[in-house]
C-alpha atoms as a PDB file:
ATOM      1  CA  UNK A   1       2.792 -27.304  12.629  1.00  0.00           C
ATOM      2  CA  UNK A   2      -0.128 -29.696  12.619  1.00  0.00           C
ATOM      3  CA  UNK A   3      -2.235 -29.603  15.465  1.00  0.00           C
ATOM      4  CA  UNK A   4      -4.175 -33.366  16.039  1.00  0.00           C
ATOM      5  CA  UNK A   5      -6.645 -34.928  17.366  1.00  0.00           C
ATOM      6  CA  UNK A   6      -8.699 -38.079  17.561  1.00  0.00           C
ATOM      7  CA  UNK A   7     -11.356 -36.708  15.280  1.00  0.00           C
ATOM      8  CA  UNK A   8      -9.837 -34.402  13.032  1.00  0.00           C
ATOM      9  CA  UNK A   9      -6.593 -31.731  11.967  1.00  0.00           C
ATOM     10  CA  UNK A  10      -6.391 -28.400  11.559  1.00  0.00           C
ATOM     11  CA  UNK A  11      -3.677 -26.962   9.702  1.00  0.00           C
ATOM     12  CA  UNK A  12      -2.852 -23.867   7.884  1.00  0.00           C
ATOM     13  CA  UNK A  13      -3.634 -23.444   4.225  1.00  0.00           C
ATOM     14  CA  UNK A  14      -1.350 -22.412   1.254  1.00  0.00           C
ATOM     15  CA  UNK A  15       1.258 -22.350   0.115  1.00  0.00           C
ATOM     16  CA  UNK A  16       1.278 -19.895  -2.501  1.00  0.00           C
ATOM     17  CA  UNK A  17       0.887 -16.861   0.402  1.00  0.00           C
ATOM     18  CA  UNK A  18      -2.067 -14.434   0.028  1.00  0.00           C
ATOM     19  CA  UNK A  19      -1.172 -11.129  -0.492  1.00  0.00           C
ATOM     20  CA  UNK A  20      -3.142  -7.951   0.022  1.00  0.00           C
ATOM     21  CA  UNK A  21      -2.128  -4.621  -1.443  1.00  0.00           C
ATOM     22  CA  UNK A  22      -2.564  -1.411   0.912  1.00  0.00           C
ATOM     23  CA  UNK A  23      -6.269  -0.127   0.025  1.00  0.00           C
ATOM     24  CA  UNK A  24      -6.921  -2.711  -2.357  1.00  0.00           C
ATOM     25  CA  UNK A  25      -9.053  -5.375  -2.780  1.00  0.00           C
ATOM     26  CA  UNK A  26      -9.330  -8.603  -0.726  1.00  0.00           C
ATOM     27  CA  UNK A  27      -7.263 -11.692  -0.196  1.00  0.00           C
ATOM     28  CA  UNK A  28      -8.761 -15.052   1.450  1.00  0.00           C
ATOM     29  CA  UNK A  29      -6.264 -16.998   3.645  1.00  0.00           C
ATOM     30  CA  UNK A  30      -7.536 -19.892   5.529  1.00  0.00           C
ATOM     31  CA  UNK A  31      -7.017 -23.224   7.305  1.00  0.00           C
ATOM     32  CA  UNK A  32      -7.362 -27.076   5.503  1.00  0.00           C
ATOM     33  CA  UNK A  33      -9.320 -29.264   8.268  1.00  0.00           C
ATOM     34  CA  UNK A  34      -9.098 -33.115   7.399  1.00  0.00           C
ATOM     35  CA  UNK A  35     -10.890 -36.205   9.486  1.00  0.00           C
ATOM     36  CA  UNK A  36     -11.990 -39.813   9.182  1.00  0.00           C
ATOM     37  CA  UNK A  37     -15.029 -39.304  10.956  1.00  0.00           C
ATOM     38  CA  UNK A  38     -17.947 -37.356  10.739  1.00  0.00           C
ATOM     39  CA  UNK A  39     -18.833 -35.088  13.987  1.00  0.00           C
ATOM     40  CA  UNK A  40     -21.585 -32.177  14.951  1.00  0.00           C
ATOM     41  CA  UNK A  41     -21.422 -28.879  13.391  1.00  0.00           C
ATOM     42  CA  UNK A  42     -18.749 -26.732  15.701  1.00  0.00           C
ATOM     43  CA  UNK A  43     -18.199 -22.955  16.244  1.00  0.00           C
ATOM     44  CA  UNK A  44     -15.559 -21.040  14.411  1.00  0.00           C
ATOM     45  CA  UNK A  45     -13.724 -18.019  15.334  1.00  0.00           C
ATOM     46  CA  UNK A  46     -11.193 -16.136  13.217  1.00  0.00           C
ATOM     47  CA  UNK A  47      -8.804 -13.380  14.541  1.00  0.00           C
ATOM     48  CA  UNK A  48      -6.920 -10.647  12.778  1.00  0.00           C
ATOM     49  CA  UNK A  49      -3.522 -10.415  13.989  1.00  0.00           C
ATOM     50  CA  UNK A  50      -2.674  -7.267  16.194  1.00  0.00           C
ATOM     51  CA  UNK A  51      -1.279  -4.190  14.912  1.00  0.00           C
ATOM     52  CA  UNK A  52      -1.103  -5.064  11.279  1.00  0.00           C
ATOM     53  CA  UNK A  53      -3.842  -3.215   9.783  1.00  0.00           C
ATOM     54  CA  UNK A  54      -5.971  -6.568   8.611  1.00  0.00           C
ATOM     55  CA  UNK A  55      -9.465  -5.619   8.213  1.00  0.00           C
ATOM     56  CA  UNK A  56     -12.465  -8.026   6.821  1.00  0.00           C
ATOM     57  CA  UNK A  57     -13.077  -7.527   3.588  1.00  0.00           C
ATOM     58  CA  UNK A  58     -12.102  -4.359   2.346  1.00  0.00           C
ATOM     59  CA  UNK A  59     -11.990  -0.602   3.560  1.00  0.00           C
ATOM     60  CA  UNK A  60     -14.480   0.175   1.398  1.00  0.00           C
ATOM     61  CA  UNK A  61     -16.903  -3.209   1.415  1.00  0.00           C
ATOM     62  CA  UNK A  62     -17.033  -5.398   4.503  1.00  0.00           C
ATOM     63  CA  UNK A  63     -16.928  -9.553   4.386  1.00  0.00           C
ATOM     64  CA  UNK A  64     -18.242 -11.256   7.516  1.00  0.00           C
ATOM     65  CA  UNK A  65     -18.408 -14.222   5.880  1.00  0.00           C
ATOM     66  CA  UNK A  66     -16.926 -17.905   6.053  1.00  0.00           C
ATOM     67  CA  UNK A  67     -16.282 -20.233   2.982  1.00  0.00           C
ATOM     68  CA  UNK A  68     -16.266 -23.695   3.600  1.00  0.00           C
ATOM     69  CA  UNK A  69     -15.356 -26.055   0.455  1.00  0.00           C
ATOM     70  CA  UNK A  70     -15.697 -29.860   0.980  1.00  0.00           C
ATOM     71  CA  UNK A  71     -13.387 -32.709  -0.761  1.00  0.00           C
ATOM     72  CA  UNK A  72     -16.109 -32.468  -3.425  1.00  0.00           C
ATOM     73  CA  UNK A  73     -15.061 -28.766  -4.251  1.00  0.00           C
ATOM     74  CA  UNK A  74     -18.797 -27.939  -2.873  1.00  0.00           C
ATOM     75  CA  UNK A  75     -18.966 -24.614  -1.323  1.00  0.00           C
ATOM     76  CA  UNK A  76     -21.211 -23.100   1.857  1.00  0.00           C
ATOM     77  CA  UNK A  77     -21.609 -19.698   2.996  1.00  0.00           C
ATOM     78  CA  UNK A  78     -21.710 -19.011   6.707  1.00  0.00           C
ATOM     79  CA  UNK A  79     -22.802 -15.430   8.610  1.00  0.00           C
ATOM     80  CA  UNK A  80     -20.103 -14.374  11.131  1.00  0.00           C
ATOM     81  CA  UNK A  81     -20.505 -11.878  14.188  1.00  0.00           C
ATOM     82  CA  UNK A  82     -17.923  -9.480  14.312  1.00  0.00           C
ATOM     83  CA  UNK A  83     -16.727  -8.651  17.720  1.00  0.00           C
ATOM     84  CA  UNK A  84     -17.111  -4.684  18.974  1.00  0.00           C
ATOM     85  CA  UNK A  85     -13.241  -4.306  18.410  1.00  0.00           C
ATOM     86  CA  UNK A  86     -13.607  -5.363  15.019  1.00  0.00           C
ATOM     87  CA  UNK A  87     -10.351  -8.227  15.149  1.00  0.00           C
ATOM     88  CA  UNK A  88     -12.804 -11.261  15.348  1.00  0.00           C
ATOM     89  CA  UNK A  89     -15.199 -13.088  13.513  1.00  0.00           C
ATOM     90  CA  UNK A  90     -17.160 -15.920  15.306  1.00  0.00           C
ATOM     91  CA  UNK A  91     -19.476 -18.728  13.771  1.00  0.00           C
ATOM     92  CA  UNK A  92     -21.650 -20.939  15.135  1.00  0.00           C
ATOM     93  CA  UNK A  93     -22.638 -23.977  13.754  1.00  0.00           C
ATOM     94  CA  UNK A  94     -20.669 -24.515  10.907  1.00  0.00           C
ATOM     95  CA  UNK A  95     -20.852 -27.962   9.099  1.00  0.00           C
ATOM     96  CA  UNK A  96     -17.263 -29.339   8.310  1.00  0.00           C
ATOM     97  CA  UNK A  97     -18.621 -32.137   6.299  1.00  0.00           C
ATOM     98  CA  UNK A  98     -16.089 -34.297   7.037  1.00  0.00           C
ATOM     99  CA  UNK A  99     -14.814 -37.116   6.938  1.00  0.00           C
ATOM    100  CA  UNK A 100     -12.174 -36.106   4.324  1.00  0.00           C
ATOM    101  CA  UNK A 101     -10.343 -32.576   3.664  1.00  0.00           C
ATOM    102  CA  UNK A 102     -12.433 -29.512   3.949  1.00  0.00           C
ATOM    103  CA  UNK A 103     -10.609 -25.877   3.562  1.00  0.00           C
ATOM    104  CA  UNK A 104     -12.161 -22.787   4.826  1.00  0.00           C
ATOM    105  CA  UNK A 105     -11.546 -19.208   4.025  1.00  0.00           C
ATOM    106  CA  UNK A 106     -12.291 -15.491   5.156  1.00  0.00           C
ATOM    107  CA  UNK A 107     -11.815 -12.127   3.118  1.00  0.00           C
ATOM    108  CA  UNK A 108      -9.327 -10.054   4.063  1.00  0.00           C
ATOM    109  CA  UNK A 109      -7.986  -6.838   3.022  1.00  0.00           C
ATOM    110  CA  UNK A 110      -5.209  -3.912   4.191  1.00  0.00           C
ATOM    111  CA  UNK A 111      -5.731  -0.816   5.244  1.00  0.00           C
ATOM    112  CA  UNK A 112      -3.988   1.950   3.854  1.00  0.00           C
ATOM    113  CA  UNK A 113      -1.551   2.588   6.469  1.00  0.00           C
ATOM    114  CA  UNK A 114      -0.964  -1.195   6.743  1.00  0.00           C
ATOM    115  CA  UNK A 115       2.167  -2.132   7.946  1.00  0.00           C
ATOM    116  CA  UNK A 116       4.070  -4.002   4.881  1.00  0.00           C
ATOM    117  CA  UNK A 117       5.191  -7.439   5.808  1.00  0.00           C
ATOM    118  CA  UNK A 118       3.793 -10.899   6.424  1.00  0.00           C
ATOM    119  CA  UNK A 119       0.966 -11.913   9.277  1.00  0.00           C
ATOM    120  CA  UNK A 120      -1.406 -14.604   9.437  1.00  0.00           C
ATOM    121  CA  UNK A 121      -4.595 -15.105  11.065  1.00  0.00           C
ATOM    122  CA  UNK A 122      -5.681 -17.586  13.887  1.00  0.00           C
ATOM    123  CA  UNK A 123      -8.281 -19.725  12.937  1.00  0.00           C
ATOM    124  CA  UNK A 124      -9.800 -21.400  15.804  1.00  0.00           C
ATOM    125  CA  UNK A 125     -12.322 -24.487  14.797  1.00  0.00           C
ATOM    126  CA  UNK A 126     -14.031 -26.211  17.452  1.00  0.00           C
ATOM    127  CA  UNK A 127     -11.136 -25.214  20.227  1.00  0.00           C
ATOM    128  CA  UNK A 128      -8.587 -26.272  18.395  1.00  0.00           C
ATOM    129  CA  UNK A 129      -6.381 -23.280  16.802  1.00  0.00           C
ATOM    130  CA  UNK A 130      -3.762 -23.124  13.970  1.00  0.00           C
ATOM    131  CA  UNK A 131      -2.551 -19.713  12.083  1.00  0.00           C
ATOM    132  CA  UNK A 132      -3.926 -19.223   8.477  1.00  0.00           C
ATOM    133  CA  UNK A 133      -2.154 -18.765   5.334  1.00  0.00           C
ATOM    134  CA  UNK A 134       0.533 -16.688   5.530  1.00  0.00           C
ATOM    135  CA  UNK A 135      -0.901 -12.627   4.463  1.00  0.00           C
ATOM    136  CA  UNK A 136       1.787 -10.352   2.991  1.00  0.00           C
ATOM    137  CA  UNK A 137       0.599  -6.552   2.370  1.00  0.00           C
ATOM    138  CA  UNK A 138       2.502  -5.037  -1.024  1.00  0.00           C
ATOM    139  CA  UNK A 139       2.790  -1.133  -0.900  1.00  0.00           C
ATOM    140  CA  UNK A 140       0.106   0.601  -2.970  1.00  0.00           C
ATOM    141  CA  UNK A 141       1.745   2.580  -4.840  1.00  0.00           C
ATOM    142  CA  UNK A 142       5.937   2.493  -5.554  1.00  0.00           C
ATOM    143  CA  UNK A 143       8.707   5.635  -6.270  1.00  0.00           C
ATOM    144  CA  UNK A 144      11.060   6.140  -8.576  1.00  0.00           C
ATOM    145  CA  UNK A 145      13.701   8.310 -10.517  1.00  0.00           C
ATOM    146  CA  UNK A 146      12.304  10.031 -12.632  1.00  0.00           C
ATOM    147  CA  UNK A 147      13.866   9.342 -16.646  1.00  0.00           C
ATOM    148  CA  UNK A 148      16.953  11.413 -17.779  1.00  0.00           C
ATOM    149  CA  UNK A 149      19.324  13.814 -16.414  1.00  0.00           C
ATOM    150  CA  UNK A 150      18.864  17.213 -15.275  1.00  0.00           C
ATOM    151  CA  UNK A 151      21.047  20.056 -16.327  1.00  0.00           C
ATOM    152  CA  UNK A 152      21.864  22.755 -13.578  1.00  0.00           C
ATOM    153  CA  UNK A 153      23.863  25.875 -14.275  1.00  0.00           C
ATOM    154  CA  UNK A 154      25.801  27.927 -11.748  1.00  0.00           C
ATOM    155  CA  UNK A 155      23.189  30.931 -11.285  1.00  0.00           C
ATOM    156  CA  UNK A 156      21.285  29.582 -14.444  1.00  0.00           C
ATOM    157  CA  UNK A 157      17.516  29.093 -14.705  1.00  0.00           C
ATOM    158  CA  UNK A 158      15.775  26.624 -12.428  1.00  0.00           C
ATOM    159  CA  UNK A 159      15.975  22.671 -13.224  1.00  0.00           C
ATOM    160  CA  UNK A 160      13.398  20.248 -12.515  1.00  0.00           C
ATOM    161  CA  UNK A 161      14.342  17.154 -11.293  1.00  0.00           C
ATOM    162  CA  UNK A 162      11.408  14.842  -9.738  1.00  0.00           C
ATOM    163  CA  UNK A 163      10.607  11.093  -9.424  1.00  0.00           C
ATOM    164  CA  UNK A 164       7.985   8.740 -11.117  1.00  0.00           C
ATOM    165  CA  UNK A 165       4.556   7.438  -9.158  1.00  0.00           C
ATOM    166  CA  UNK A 166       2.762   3.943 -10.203  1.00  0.00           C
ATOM    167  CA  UNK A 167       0.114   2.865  -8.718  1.00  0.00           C
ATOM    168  CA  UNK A 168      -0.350  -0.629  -8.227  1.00  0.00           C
ATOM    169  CA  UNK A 169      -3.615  -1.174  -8.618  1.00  0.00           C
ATOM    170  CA  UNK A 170      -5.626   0.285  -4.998  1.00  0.00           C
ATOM    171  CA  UNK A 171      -8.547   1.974  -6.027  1.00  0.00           C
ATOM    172  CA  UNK A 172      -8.304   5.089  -3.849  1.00  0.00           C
ATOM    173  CA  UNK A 173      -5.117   6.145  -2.429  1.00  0.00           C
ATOM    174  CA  UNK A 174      -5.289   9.349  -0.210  1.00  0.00           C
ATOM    175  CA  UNK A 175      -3.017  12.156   0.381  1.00  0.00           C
ATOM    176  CA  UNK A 176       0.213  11.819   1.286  1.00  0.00           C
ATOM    177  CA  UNK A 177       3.096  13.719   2.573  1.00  0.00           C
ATOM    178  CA  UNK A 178       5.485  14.124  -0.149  1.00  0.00           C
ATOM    179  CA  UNK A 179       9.293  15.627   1.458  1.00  0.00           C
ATOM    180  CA  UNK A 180      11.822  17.057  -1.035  1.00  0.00           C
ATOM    181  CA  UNK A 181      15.327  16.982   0.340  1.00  0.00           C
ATOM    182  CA  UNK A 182      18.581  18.940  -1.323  1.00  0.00           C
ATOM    183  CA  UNK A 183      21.872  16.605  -1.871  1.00  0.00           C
ATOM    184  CA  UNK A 184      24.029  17.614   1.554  1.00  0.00           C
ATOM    185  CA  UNK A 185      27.291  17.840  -0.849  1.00  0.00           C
ATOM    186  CA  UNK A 186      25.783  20.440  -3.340  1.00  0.00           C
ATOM    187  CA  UNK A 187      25.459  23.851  -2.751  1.00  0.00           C
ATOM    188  CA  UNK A 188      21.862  24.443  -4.208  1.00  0.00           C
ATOM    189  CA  UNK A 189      18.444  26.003  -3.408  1.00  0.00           C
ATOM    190  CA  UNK A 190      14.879  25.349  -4.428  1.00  0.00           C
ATOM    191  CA  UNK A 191      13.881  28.050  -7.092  1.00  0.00           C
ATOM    192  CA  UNK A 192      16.459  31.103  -7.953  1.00  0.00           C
ATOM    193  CA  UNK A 193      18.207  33.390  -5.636  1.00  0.00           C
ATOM    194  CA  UNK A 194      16.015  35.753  -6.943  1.00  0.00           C
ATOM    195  CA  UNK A 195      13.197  33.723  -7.207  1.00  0.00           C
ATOM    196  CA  UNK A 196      12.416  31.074  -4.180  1.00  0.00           C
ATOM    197  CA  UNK A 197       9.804  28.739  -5.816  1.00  0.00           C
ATOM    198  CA  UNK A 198       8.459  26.383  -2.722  1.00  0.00           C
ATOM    199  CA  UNK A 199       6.029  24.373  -4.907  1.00  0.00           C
ATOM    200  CA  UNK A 200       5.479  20.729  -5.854  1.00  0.00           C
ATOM    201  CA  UNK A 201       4.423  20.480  -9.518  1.00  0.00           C
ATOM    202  CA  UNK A 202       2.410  16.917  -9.958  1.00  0.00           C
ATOM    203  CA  UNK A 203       1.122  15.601 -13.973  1.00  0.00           C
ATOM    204  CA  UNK A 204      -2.145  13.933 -13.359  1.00  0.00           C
ATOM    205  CA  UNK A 205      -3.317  11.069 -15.098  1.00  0.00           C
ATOM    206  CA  UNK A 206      -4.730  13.454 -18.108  1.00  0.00           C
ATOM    207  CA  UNK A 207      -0.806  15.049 -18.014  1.00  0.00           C
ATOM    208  CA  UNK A 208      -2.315  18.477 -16.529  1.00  0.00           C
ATOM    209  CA  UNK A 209      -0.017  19.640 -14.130  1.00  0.00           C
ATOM    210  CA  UNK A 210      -0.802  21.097 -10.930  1.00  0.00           C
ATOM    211  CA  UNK A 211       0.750  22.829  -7.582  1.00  0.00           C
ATOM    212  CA  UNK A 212       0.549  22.841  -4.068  1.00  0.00           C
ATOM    213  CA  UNK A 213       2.439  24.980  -2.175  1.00  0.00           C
ATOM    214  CA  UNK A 214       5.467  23.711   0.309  1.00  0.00           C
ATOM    215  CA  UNK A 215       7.173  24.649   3.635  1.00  0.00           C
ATOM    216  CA  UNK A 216      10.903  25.670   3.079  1.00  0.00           C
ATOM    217  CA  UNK A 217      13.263  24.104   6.221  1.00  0.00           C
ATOM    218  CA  UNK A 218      16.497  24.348   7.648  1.00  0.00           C
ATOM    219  CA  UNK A 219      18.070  21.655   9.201  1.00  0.00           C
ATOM    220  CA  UNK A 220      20.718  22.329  12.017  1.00  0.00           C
ATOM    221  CA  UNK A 221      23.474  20.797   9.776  1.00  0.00           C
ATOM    222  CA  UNK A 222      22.539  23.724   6.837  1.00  0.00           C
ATOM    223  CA  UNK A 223      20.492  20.546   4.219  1.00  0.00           C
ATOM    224  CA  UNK A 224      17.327  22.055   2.783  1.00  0.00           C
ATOM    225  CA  UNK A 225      14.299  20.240   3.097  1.00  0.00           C
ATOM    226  CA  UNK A 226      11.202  20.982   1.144  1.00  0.00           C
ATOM    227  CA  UNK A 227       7.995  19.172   2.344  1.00  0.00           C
ATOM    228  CA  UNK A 228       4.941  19.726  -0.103  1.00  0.00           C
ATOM    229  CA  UNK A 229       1.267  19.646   2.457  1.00  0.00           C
ATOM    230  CA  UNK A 230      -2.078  18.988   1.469  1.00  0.00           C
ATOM    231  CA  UNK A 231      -3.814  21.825   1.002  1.00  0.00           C
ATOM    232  CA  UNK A 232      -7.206  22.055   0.352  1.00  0.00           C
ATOM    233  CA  UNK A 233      -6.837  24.793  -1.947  1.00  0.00           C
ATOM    234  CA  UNK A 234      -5.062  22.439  -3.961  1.00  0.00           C
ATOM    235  CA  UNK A 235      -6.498  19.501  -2.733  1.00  0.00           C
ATOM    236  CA  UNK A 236      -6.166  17.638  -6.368  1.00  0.00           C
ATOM    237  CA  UNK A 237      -2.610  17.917  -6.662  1.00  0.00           C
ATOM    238  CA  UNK A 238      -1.083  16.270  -3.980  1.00  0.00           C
ATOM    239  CA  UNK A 239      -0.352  12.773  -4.737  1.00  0.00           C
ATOM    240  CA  UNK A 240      -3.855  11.046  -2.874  1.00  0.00           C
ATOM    241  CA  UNK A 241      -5.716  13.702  -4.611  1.00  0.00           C
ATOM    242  CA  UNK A 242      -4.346  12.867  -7.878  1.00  0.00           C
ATOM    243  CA  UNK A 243      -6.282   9.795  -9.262  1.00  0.00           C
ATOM    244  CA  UNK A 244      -3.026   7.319  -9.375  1.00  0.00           C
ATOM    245  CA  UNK A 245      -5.264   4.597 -11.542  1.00  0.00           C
ATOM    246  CA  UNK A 246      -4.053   5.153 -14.487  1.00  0.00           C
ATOM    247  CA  UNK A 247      -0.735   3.403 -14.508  1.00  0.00           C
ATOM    248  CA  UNK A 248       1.039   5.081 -17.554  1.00  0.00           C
ATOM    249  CA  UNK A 249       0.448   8.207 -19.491  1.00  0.00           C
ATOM    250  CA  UNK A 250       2.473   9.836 -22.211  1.00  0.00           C
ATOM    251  CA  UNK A 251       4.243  12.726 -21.287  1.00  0.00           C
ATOM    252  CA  UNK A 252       2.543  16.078 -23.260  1.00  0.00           C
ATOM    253  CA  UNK A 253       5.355  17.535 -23.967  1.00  0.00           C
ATOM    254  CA  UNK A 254       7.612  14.313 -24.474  1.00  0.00           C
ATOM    255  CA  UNK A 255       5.562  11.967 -26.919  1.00  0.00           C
ATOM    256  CA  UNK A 256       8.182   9.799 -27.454  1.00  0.00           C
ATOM    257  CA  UNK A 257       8.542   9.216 -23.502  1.00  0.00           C
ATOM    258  CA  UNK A 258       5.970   7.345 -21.225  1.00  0.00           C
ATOM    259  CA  UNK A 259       5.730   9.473 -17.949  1.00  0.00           C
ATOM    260  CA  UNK A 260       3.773   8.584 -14.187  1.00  0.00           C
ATOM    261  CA  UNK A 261       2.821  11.654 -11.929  1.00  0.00           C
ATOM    262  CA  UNK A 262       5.770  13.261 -11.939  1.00  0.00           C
ATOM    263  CA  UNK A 263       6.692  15.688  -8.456  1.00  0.00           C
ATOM    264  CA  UNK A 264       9.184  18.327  -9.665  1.00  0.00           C
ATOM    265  CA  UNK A 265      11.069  20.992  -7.458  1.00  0.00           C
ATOM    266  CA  UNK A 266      12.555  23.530  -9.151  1.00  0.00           C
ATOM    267  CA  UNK A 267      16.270  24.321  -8.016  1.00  0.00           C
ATOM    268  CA  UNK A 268      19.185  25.486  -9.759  1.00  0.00           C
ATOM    269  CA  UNK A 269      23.203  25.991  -7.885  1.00  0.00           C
ATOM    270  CA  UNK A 270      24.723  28.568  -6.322  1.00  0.00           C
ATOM    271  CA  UNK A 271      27.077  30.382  -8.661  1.00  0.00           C
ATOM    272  CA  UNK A 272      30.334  28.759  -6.915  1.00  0.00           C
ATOM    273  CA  UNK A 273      29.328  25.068  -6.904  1.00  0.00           C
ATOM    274  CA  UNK A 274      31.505  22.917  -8.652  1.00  0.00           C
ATOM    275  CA  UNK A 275      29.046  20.085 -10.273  1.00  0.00           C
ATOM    276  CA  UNK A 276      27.373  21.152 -13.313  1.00  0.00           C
ATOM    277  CA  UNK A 277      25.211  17.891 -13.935  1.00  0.00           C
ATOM    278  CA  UNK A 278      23.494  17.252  -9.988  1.00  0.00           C
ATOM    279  CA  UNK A 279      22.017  14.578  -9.244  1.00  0.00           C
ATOM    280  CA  UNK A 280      17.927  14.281  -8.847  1.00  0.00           C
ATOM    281  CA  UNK A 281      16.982  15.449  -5.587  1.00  0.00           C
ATOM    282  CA  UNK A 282      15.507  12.652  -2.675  1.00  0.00           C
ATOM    283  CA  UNK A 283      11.979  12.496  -3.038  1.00  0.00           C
ATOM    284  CA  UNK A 284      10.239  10.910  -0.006  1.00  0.00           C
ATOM    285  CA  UNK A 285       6.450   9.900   0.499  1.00  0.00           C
END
C-alpha cells in the first residue's frame, strides 16, 4: 500500500526481501520516499516489530544509523537515538533531498533465538508511516541424517547412528539442547544391556571427537529419550561449544566421505527384536 500526500510518498522498499540469519550479520530493509517538491528536513523514527527478535545491527556490533540515498545514488549518514526499550530508532532532521525518489535504510540483524519467519519494520517519516521491506530470519544452523546405514545386531555391540550439523554461516552459535529419542516400534536401548552408555559423541571442526554426558528418560508410554546438557566440564562438545564455522570436514576415519559434526548415540536391540537394519534414531536441537 502507498500511503500519499500532497508533498510526497512513502512506500516500502524491495522487492527482493532482506533476510537475516539467526546470529549473523546484518540486513538493511527500508522505505523508497518520492516527491515533486522540495520541503524542510523532517524527523524519522524506525520501529522493530514486536516479539521477533530484530535487533539494530548485530548482537555483537550495534548500527544506530540511517542511510539516505538520493535519485543521484548519493548517500548521507544520519545518528539515531535509540529508545530505553531498545525497539526504536528516532532522527531528527534528516534531509530527504527531494524532489525525486530517495530510499532510506537501517541495519538490522536476528538474534539467536529469533523467531524464523517474515516481519517488517515501520518506518515513520515526517508522520507519515509505511512498513519496510519485508525481513525473513533463516535458521543458523540446519540438521540432517547422517550418511549410510547403521547395522544393529540382536544383543550385538553398540551402533552409532547420529545426524549431520552445517552451519550456515553465523559467526557464534551457542549451546544448544541436543534430545536423542529411540524409534517407539523398536525394542532398543542406548549403550548395551551390560553397558548403558548415556553420552553424545560430537566431531569438531578438526574431526576430534568429544563427549558430554546425557540424562536417560522414560516416557509414560515406555519411548526412551536421551537429552545430551551442557556441561561445563565438557563445555566444547556440545554443539554451541563446538566452533560450527567450518562448513565441511573430511571424516578421519572415512577419507573418502565428507562429514559435519556428527552427534552419535550408541544403541544396539534387545535380543528379541525383529529388525536387524533400524533406522537412525530422531535427533532434535
Amino acid at each position: 500500500m502507498v500511503l500519499q500526500w500532497s508533498e510526497f510518498s512513502v512506500m516500502p522498499g524491495g522487492p527482493p526481501d532482506v533476510q537475516v540469519r539467526q546470529g549473523g550479520a546484518a540486513g538493511y530493509p527500508g522505505v523508497r520516499v518520492a516527491g515533486d517538491t522540495a520541503f524542510e528536513p523532517v524527523s524519522v523514527t524506525v520501529t522493530l516489530p514486536d516479539g521477533r527478535g530484530l535487533l539494530f545491527g548485530m548482537s555483537t556490533l550495534a548500527d544506530n544509523q540511517l542511510t539516505v540515498q538520493n535519485a543521484a545514488g548519493e548517500t548521507t549518514r544520519y545518528p539515531g537515538s535509540l529508545s530505553a526499550d531498545g525497539t526504536s530508532l528516532t532522527f531528527s532532521n534528516g534531509d530527504l533531498q527531494l524532489p525525486g525518489t530517495t530510499v532510506m535504510w537501517v541495519g538490522v540483524g536476528a538474534g539467536h533465538d529469533a523467531p524464523l519467519g517474515a516481519s517488517s519494520l515501520t518506518f515513520s517519516v515526517g508522520g507519515r508511516d509505511s512498513r519496510s521491506t519485508t525481513v525473513v530470519v533463516t535458521p543458523a544452523f540446519t540438521v540432517s541424517p547422517g550418511e549410510g546405514q547403521v547395522q544393529a545386531g540382536r544383543a550385538g555391540a553398540s551402533a552409532y547412528p547420529g545426524v549431520q550439523v552445517r552451519n550456515n554461516g553465523s559467526p557464534a552459535i551457542p549451546l544448544q539442547r541436543v534430545t536423542a529419542t529411540l524409534p517407539a516400534d523398536a525394542v532398543m536401548r542406548f549403550g548395551t544391556e551390560t553397558n548403558p552408555d548415556h553420552q553424545c559423541t560430537v566431531w569438531d571442526r578438526r574431526g576430534a571427537p568429544g563427549r558430554a554426558p546425557g540424562q536417560h528418560l522414560r516416557r509414560p508410554s515406555g519411548a526412551h529419550l536421551h537429552r545430551c546438557r551442557p556441561h561445563h566440564s565438557h563445555s566444547r562438545f556440545p554443539i554451541g561449544d563446538v566452533d560450527l564455522r567450518q562448513r565441511l570436514r573430511r571424516h578421519p576415519h572415512r577419507p573418502d566421505q565428507r562429514r559435519l559434526h556428527h552427534r552419535r548415540p550408541h544403541l544396539t536391540l534387545h535380543p528379541h527384536q525383529r529388525h536387524l537394519t533400524p533406522k537412525s534414531s530422531d535427533h532434535g536441537t
